[in-house]
C-alpha atoms as a PDB file:
ATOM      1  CA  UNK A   1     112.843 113.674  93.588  1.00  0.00           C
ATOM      2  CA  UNK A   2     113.157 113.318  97.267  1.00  0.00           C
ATOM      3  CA  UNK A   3     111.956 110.211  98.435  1.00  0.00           C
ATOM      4  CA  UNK A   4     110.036 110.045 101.728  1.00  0.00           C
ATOM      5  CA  UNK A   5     107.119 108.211 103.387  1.00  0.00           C
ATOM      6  CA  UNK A   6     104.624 110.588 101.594  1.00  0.00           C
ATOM      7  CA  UNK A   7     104.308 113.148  99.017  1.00  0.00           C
ATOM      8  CA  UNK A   8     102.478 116.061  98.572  1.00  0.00           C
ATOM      9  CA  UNK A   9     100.449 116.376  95.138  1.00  0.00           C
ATOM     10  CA  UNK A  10     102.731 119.462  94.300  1.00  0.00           C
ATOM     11  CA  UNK A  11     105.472 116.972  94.361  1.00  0.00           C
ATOM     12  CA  UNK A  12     104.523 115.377  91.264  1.00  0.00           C
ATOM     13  CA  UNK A  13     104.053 118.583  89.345  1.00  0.00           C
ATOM     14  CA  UNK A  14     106.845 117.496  86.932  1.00  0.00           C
ATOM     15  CA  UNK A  15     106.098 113.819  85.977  1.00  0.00           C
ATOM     16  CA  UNK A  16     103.202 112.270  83.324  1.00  0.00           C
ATOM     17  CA  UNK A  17     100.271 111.489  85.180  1.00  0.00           C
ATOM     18  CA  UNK A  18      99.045 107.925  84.091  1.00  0.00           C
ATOM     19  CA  UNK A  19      95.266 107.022  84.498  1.00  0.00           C
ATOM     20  CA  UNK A  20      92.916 105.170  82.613  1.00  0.00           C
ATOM     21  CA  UNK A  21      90.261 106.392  79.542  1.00  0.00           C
ATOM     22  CA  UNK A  22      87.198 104.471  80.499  1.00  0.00           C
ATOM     23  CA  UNK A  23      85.908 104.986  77.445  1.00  0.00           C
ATOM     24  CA  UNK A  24      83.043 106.999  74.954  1.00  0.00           C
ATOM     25  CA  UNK A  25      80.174 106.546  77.615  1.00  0.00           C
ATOM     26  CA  UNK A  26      82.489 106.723  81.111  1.00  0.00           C
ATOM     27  CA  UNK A  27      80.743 107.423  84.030  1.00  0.00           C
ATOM     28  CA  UNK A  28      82.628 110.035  86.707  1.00  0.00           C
ATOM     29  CA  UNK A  29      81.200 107.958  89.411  1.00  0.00           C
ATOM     30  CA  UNK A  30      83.039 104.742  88.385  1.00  0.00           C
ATOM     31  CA  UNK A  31      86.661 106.046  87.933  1.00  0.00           C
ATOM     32  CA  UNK A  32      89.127 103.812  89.560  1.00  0.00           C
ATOM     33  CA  UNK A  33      91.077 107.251  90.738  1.00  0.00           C
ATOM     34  CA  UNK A  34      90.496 109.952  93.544  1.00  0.00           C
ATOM     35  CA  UNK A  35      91.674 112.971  92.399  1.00  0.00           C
ATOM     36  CA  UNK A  36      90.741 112.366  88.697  1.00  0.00           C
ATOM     37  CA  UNK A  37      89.283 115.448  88.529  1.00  0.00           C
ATOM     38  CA  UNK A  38      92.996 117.631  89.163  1.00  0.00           C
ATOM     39  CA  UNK A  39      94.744 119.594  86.643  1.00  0.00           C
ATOM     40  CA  UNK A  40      97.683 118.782  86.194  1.00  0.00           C
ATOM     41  CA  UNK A  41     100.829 119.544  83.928  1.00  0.00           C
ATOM     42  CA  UNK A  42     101.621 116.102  82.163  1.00  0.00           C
ATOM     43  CA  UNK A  43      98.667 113.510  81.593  1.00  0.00           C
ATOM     44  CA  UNK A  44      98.894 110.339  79.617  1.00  0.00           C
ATOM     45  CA  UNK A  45      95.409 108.440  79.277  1.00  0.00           C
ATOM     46  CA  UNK A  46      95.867 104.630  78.884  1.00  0.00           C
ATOM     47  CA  UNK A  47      93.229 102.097  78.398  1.00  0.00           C
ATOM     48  CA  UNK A  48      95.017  98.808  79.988  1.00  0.00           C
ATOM     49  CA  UNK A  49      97.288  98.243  82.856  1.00  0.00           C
ATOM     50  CA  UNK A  50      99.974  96.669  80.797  1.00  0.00           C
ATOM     51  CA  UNK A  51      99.980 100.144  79.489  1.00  0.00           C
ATOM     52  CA  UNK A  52     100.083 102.087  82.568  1.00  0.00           C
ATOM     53  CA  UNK A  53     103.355  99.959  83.884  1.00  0.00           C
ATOM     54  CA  UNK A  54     104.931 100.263  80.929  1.00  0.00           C
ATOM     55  CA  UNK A  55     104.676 104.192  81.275  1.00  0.00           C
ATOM     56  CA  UNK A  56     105.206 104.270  85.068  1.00  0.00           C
ATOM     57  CA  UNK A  57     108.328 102.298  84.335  1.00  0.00           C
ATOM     58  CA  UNK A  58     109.815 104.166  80.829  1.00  0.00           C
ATOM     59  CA  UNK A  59     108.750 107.461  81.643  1.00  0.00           C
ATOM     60  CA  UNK A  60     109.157 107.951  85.160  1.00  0.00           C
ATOM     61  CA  UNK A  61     105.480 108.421  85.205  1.00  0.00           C
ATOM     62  CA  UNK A  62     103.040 107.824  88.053  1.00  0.00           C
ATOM     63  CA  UNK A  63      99.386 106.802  89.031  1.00  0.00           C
ATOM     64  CA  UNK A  64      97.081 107.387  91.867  1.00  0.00           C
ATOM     65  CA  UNK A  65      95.393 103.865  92.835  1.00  0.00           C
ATOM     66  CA  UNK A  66      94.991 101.477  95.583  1.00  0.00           C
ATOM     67  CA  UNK A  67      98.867 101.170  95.542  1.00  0.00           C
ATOM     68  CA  UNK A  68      98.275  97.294  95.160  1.00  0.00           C
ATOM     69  CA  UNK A  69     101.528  96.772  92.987  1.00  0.00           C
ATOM     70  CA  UNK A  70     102.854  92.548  93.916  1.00  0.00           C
ATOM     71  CA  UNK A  71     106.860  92.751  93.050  1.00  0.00           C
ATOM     72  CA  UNK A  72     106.125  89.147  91.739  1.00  0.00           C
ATOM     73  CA  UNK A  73     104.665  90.948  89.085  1.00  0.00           C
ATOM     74  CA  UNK A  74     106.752  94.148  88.906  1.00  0.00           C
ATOM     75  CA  UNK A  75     110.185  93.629  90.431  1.00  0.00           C
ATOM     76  CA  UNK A  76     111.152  96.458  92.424  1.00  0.00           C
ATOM     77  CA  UNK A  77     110.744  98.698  89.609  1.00  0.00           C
ATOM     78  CA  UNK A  78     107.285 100.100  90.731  1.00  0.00           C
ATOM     79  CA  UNK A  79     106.730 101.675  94.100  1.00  0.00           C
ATOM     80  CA  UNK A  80     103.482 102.588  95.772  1.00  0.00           C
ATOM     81  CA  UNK A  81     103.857 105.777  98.378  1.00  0.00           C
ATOM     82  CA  UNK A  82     101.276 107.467  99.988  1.00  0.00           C
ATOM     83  CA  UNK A  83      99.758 110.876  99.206  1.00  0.00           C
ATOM     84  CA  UNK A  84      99.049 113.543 101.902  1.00  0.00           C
ATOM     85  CA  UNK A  85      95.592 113.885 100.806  1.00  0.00           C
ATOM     86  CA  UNK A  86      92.693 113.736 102.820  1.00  0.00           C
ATOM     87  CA  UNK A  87      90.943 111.423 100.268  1.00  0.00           C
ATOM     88  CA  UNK A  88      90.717 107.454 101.399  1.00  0.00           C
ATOM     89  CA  UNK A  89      90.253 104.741  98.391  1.00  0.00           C
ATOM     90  CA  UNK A  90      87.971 102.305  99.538  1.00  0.00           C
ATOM     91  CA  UNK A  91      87.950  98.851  97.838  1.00  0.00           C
ATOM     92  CA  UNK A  92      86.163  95.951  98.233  1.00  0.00           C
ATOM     93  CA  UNK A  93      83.492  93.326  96.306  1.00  0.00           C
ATOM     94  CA  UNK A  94      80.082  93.270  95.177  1.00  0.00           C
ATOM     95  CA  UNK A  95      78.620  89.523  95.143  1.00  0.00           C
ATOM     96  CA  UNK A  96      74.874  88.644  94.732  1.00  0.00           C
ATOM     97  CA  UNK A  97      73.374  86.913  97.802  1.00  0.00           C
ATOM     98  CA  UNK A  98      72.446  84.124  95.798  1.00  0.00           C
ATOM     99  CA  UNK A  99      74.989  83.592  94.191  1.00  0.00           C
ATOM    100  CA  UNK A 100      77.848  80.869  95.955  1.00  0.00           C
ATOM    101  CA  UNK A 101      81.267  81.915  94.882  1.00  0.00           C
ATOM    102  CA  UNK A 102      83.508  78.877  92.930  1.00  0.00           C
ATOM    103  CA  UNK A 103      86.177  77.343  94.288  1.00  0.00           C
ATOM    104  CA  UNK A 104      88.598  79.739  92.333  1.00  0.00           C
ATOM    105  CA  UNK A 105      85.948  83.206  93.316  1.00  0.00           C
ATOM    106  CA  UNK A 106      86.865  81.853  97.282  1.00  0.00           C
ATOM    107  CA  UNK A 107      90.958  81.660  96.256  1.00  0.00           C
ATOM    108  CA  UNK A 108      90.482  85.315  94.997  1.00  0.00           C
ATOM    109  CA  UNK A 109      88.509  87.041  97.794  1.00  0.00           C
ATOM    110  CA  UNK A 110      90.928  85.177 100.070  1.00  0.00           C
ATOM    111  CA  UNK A 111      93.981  86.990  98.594  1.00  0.00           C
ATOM    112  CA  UNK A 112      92.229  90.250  98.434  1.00  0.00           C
ATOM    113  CA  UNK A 113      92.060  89.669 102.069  1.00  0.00           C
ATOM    114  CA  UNK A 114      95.337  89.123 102.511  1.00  0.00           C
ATOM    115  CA  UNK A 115      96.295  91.913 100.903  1.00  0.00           C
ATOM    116  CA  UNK A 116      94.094  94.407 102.541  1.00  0.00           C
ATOM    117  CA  UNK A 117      95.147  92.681 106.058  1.00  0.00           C
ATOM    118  CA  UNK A 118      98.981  93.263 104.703  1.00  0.00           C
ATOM    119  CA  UNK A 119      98.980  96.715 103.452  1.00  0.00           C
END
């Protein structure tokens, strides 16, 4: 595979596409992937992210997400690369007004933050 800045969908023709089963009653509207709704040649359905890094790594494999992959967790082994799609993913939090975050909700909205500021 050429590696570039981006990739075109037709690109990944000949590697396992990785995404997650969300279950008996899954809901279209909640899937954590654009595109989910593609053919394509090779797809593996995986119900935890352990399992989905496990495949990206052993089998060459890939997944379409927010590309939020820390090398503290991964090594250098997983890469996120952008797709020449048109399609944005758009993440972000849902908190009730009255609710007041804890000390550790505060921690993780501040390194989602971070993370969106860094990307």
């Amino acid at each position: 595979m050429v590696f570039h800045s981006w990739f075109d969908l037709d690109e990944l023709d000949d590697y396992p596409c990785l995404s997650f089963e969300q279950g008996e009653h899954n809901s279209f509207y909640f899937s954590e992937e654009i595109l989910s709704t593609r053919s394509v040649k090779k797809s593996i359905k995986v119900s935890d992210r352990a399992a989905i890094v496990n495949f990206m790594i052993g089998l060459n494999g890939y997944t379409i997400s927010s590309g939020v992959f820390p090398k503290f967790l991964h090594g250098n082994e997983i890469i996120a690369v952008p797709l020449n799609v048109d399609e944005v993913i758009r993440v972000g939090t849902i908190k009730h007004r009255d609710v007041t975050l804890t000390g550790l909700g505060e921690i993780y909205l501040d390194a989602l933050q971070k993370i969106a500021r860094d990307l």
